[in-house]
C-alpha atoms as a PDB file:
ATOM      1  CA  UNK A   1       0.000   0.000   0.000  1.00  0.00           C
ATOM      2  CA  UNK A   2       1.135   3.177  -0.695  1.00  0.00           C
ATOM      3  CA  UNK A   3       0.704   5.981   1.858  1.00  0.00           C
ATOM      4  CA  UNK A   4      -2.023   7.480   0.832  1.00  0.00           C
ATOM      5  CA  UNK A   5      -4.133   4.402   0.461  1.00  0.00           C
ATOM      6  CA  UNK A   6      -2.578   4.488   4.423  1.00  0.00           C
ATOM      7  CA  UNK A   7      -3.904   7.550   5.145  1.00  0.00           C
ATOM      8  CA  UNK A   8      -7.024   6.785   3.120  1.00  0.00           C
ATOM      9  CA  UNK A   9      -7.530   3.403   5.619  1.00  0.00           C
ATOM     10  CA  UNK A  10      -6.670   5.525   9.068  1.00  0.00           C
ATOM     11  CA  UNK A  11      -9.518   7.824   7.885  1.00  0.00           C
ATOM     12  CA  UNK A  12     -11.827   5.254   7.492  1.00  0.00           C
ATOM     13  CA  UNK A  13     -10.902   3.513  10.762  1.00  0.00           C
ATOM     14  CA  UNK A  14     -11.042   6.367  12.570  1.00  0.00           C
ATOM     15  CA  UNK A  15     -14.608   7.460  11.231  1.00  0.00           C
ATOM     16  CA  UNK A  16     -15.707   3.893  12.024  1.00  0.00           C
ATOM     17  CA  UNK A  17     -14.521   4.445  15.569  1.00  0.00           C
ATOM     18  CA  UNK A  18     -16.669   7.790  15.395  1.00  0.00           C
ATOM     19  CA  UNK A  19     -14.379  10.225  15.166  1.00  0.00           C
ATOM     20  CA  UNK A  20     -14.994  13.432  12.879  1.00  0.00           C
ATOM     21  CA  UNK A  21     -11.681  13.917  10.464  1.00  0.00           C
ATOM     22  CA  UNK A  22     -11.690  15.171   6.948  1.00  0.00           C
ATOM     23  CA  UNK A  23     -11.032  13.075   3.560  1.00  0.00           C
ATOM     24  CA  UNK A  24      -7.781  14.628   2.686  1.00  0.00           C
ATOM     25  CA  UNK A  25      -6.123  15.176   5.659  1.00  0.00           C
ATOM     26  CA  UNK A  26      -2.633  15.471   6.346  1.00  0.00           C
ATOM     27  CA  UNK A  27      -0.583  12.853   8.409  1.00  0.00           C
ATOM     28  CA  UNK A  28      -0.398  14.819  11.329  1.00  0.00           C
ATOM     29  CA  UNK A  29      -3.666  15.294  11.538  1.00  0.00           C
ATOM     30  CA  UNK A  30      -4.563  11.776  11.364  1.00  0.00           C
ATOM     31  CA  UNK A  31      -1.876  11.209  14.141  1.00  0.00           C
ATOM     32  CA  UNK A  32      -3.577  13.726  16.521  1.00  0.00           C
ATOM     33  CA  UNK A  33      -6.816  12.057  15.869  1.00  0.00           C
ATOM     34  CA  UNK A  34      -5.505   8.476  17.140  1.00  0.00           C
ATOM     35  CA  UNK A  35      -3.804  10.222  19.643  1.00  0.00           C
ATOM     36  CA  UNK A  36      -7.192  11.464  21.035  1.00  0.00           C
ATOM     37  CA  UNK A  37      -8.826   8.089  20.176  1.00  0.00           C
ATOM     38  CA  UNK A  38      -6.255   5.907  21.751  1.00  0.00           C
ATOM     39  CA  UNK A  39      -4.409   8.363  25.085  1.00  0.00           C
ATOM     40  CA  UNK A  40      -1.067   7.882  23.363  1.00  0.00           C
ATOM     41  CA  UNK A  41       1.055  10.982  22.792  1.00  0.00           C
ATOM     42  CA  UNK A  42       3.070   9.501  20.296  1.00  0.00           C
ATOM     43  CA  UNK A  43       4.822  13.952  19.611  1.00  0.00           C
ATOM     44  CA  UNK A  44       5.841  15.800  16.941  1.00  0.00           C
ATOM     45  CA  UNK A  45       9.742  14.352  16.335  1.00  0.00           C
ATOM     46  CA  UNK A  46       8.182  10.871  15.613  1.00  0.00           C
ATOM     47  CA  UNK A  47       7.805   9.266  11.995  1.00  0.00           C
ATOM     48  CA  UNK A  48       4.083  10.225  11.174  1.00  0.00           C
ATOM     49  CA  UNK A  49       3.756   7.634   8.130  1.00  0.00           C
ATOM     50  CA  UNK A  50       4.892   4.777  10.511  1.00  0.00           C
ATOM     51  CA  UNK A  51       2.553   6.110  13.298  1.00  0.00           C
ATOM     52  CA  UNK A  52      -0.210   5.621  10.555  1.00  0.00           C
ATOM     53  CA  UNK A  53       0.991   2.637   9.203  1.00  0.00           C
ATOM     54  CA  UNK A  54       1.020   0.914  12.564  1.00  0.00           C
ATOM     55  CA  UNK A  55      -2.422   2.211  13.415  1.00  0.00           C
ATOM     56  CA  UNK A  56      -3.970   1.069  10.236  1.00  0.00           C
ATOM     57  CA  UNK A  57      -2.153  -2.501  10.509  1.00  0.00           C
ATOM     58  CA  UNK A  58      -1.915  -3.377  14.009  1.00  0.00           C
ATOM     59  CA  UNK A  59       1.574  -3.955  16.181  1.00  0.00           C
ATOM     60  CA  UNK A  60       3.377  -7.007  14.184  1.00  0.00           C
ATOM     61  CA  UNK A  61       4.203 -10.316  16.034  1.00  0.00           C
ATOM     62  CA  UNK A  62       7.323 -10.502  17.186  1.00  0.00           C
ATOM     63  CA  UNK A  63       9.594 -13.811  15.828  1.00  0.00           C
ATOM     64  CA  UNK A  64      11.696 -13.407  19.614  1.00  0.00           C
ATOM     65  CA  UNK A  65      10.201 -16.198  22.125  1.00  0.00           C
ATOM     66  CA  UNK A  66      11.505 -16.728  25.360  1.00  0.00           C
ATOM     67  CA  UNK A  67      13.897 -19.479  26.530  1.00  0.00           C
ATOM     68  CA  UNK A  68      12.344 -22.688  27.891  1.00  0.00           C
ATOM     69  CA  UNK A  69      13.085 -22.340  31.736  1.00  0.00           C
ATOM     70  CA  UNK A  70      16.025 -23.797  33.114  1.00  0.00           C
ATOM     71  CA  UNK A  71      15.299 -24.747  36.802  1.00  0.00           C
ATOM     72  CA  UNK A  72      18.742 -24.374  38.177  1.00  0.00           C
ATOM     73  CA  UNK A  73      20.947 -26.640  39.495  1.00  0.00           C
ATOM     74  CA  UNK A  74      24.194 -27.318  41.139  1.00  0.00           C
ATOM     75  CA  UNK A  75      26.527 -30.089  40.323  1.00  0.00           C
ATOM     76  CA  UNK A  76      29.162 -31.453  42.386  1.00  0.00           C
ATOM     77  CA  UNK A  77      32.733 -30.262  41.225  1.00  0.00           C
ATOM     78  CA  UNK A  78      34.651 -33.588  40.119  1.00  0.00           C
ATOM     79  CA  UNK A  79      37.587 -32.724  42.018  1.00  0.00           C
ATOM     80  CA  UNK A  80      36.069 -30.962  44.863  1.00  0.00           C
ATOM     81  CA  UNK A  81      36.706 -33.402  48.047  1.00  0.00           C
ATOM     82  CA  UNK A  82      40.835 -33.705  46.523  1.00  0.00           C
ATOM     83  CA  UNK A  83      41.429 -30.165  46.192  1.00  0.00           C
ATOM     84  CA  UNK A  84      39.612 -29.237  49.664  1.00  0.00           C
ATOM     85  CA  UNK A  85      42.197 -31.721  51.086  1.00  0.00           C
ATOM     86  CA  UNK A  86      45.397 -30.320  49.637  1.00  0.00           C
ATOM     87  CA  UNK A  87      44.764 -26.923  50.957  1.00  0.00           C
ATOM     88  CA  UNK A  88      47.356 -25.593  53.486  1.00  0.00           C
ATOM     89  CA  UNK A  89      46.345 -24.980  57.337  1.00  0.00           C
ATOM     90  CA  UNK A  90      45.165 -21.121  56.555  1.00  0.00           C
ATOM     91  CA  UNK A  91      47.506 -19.219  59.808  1.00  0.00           C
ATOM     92  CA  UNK A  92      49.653 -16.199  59.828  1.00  0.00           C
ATOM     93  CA  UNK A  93      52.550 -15.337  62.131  1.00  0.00           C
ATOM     94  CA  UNK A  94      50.151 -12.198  63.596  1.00  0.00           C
ATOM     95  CA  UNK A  95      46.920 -14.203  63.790  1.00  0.00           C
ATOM     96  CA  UNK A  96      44.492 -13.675  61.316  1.00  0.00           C
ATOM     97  CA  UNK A  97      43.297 -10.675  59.127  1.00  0.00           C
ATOM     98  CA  UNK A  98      45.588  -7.979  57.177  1.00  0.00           C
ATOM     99  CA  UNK A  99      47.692  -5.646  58.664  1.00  0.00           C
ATOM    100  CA  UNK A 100      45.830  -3.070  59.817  1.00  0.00           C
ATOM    101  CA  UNK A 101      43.834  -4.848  62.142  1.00  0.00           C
ATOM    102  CA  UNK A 102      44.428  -4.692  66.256  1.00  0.00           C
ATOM    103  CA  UNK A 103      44.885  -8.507  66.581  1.00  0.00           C
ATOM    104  CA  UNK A 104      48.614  -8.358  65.236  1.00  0.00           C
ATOM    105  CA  UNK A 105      49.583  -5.590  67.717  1.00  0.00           C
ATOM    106  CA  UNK A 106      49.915  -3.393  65.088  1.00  0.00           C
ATOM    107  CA  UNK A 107      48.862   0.723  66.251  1.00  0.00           C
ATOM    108  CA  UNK A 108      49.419   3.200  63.612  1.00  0.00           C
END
């Protein structure tokens, strides 16, 4: 369709809906007309002929679907038991903690 036959087709759907809008009417007229008829401000920096286009057509369907779900779940590491045994006794000459703390005797 071209964009008149657009604008043509917004016309009639928006008589049908009962609004009052002349035949040849310009695109933003038609846009301030659905405006009114749906409570979208859509403004005046936006692409009038898609504005009709969509209005006249209807939103498309989207191709995007969501992911199945996933319930999550953890897995034991292979390794996990070995390399929790191989780990050194965790001390420090001070006690624990980093410098700055009190527990090494340490005022500053």
């Amino acid at each position: 369709m071209t964009h008149a036959e657009y604008r043509d087709a917004a016309i009639a759907k928006l008589r049908a809906a009962g609004m009052k809008i002349a035949t040849g009417s310009r695109s933003a007229a038609i846009v301030t007309a659905i405006e009114k008829l749906t409570g979208r401000e859509y403004g005046y920096r936006r692409d009038h002929v898609a504005l009709v286009r969509l209005f006249v057509d209807g939103p498309a369907e989207s191709k995007v679907k969501p992911a199945a779900f996933r319930a999550m779940c953890q897995e034991p590491r292979p390794r996990l038991a070995e390399i929790n045994a191989a780990q050194p006794p965790m001390r420090t000459p001070c006690g624990t903690g980093n410098e700055r703390e009190l527990s090494k005797g340490l005022v500053r």
